[in-house]
Protein backbone atom coordinates (compact mmCIF):
# COMPACT_ATOMS: atom_id res chain seq x y z
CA UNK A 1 -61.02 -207.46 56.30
CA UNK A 2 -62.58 -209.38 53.64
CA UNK A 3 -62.22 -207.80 49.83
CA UNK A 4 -66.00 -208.01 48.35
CA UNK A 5 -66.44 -209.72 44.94
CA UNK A 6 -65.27 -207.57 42.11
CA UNK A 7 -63.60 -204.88 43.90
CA UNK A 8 -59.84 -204.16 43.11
CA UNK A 9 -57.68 -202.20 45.47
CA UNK A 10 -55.04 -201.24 42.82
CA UNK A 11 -54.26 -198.19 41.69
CA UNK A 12 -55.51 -196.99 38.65
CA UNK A 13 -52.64 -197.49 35.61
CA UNK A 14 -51.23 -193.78 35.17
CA UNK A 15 -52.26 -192.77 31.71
CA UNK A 16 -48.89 -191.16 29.39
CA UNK A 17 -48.96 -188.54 27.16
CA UNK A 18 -47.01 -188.27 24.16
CA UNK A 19 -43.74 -186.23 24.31
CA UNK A 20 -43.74 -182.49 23.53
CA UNK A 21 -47.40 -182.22 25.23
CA UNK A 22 -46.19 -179.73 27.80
CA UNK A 23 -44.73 -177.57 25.45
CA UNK A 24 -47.93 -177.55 23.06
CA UNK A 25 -49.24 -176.78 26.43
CA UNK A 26 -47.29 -173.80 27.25
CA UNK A 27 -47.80 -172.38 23.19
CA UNK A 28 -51.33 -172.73 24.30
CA UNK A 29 -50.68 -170.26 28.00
CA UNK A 30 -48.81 -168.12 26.11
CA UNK A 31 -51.31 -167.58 23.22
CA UNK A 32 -53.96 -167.19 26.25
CA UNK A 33 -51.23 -164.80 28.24
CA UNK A 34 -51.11 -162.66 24.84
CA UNK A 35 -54.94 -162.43 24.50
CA UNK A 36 -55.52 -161.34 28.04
CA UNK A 37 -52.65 -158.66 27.66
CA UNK A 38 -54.66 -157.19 24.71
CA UNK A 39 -58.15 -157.23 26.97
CA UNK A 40 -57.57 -153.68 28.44
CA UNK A 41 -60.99 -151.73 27.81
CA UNK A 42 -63.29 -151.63 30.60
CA UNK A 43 -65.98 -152.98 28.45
CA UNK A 44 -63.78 -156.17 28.05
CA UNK A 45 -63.99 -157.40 31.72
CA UNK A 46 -65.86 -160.17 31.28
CA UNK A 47 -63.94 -161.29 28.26
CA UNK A 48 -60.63 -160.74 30.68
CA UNK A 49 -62.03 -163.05 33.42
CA UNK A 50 -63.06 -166.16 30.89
CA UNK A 51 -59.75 -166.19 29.41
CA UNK A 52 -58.00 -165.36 32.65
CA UNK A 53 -59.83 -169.14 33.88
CA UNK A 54 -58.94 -170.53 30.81
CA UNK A 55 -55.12 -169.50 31.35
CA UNK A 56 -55.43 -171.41 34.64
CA UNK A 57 -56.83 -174.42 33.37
CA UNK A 58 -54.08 -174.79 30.88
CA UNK A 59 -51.58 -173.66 32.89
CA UNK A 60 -52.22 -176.76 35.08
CA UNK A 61 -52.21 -179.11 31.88
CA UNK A 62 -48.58 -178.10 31.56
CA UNK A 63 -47.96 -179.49 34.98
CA UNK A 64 -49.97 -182.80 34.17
CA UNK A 65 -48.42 -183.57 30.91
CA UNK A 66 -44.84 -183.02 31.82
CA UNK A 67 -45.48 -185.56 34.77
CA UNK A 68 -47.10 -188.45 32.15
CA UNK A 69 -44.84 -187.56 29.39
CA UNK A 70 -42.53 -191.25 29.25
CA UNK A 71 -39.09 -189.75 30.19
CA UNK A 72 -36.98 -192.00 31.87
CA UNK A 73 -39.19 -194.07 34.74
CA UNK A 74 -38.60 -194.17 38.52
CA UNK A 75 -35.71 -191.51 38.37
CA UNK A 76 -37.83 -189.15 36.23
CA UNK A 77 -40.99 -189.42 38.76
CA UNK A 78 -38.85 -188.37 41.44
CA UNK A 79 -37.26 -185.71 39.77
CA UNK A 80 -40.16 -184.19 38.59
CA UNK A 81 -42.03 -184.69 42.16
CA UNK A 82 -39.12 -183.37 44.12
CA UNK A 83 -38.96 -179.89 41.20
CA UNK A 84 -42.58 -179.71 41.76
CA UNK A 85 -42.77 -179.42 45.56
CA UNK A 86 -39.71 -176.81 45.24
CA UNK A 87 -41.77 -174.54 43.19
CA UNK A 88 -44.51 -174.64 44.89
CA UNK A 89 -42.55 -174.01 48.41
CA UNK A 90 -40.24 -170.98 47.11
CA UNK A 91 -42.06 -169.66 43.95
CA UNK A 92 -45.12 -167.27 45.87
CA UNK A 93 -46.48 -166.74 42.41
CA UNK A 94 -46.16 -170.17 41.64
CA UNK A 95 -48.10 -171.07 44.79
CA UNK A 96 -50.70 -168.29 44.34
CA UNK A 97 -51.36 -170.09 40.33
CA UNK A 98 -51.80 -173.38 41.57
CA UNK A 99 -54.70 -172.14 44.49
CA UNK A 100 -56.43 -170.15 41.88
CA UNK A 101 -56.43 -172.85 39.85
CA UNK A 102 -57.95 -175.11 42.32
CA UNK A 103 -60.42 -172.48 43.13
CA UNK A 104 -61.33 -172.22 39.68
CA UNK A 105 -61.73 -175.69 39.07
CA UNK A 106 -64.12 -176.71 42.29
CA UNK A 107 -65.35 -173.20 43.69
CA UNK A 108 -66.39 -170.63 41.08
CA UNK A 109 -64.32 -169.02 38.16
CA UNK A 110 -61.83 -166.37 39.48
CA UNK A 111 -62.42 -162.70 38.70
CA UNK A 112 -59.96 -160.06 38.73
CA UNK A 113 -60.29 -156.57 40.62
CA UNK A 114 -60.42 -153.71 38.42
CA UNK A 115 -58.09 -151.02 39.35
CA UNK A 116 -57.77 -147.31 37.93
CA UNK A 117 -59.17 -146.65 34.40
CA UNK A 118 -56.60 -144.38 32.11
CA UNK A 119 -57.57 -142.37 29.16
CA UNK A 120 -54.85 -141.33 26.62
CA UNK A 121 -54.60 -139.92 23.38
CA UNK A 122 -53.53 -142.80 21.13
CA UNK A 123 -53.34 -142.78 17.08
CA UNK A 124 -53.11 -139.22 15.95
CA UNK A 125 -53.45 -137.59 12.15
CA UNK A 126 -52.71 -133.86 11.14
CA UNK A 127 -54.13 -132.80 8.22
CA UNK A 128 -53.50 -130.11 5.97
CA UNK A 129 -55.78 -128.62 3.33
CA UNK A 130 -58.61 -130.52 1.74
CA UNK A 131 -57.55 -134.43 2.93
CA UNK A 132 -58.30 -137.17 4.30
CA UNK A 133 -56.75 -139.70 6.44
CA UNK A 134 -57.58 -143.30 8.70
CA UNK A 135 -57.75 -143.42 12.62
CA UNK A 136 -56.27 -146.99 13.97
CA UNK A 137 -56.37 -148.73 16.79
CA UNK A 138 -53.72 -150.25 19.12
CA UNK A 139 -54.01 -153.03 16.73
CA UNK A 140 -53.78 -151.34 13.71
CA UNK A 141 -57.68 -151.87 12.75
CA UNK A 142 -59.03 -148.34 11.23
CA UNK A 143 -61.90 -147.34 13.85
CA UNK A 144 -62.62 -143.86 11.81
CA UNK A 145 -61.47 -141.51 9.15
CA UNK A 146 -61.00 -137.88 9.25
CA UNK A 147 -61.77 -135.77 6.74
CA UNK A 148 -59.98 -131.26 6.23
CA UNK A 149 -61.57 -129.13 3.67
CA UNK A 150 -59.71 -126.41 5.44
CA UNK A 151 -57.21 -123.91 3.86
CA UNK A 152 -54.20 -125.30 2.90
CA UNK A 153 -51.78 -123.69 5.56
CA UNK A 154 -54.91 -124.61 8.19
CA UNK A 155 -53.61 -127.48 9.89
CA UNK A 156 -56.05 -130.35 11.56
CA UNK A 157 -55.62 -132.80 14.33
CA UNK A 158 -57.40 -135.84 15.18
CA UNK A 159 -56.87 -138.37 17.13
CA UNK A 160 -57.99 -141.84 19.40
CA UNK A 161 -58.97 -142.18 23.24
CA UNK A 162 -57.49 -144.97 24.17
CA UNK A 163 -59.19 -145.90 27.49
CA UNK A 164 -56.76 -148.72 29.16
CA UNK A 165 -58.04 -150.59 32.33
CA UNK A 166 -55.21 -152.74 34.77
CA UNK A 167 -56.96 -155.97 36.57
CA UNK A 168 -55.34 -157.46 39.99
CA UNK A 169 -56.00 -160.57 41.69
CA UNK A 170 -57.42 -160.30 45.42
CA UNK A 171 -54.57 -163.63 45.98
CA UNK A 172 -51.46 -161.05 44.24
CA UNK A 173 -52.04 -157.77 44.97
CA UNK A 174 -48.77 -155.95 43.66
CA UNK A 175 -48.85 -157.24 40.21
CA UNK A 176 -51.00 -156.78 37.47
CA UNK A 177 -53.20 -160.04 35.81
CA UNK A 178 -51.12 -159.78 32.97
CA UNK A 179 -47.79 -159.49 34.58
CA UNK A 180 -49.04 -162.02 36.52
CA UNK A 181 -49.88 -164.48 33.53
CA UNK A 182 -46.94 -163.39 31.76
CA UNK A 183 -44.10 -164.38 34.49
CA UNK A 184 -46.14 -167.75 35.78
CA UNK A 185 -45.80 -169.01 31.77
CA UNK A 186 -41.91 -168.16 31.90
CA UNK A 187 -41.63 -170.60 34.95
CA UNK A 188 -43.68 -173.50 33.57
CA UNK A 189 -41.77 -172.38 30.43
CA UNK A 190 -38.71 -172.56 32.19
CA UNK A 191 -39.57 -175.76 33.92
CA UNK A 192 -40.39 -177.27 30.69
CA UNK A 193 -36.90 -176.62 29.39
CA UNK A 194 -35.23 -178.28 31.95
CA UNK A 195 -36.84 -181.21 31.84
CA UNK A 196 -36.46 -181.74 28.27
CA UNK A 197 -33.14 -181.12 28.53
CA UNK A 198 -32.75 -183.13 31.65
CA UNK A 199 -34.82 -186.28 30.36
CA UNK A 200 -34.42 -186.13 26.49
């Protein structure tokens, strides 16, 4: 078969990324891990499920700039291929990240289930007498201050609901999203590592 005018059948040059991408890459997952471990509140769901596709996005950037980062040619590319395809065989999780990414990319963005709510007691003040003191948050930020003009042997407690939510994915049922996040950024983590070690 003929080639028509001004058609090339070569393969596009692979672009390469500057060394130490992946890792940026995996500060970046880990940041996003962190951020989606702090999203606990019912009221936060929709917050969870934007960073949770933005975790899988970036997760898959780790995986793209390892592969273009220039370490070591012909024996590197297989390397890398054959590590790849071993993952993805005997690492479930690692599996299950790479279809929801692919999901989230072409189908629609992934959204957790929402499992039991929990309400607990959190930051706690006793005061005694005429006082005053500061209610925090799980993050330290003050959310209210309480305020005694009680006797002074008339003690006063006051405390923080701390309403907690836990989010699975339909694909991983017996883990948690953030477990989930958490241990899939150790293996591109760990991944990472090797190959830098491997292919200074």
């Amino acid at each position: 078969m003929k080639k028509p005018k001004g058609v090339s059948h070569r393969q596009p040059r692979k672009t390469t990324t500057e060394k130490g991408e992946a890792a940026t890459s995996i500060d970046h997952i880990r940041a996003l891990s962190d951020e989606i471990g702090s999203l606990t509140h019912p009221d936060q769901e929709r917050e969870l499920s934007r960073k949770l596709n933005d975790f899988l996005r970036a997760a898959q950037t780790v995986v793209d700039f390892l592969q273009r980062e220039p370490r070591g040619g012909r024996q590197f590319n297989n390397w890398i291929k054959t590590e790849l395809d071993n993952l993805q065989a005997n690492n479930p999780r690692h599996a299950c990240l790479l279809n929801l990414r692919r999901v989230s990319a072409h189908d629609l963005n992934v959204r957790p289930s929402r499992s039991g709510i929990t309400a607990k007691v959190g930051d706690q003040v006793r005061l005694r007498g005429s006082a005053e003191g500061a209610l925090k948050d799980k993050a330290g930020k003050i959310v209210g201050r309480v305020y005694s003009a009680g006797p002074i042997d008339a003690e006063v407690t006051a405390g923080v609901p701390e309403v907690t939510t836990e989010y699975f994915l339909a694909d991983w049922p017996n883990e948690d999203v953030v477990g989930f996040c958490q241990k899939s950024t150790r293996t591109l983590a760990d991944l990472v590592t090797r190959v830098y070690a491997q292919f200074p």
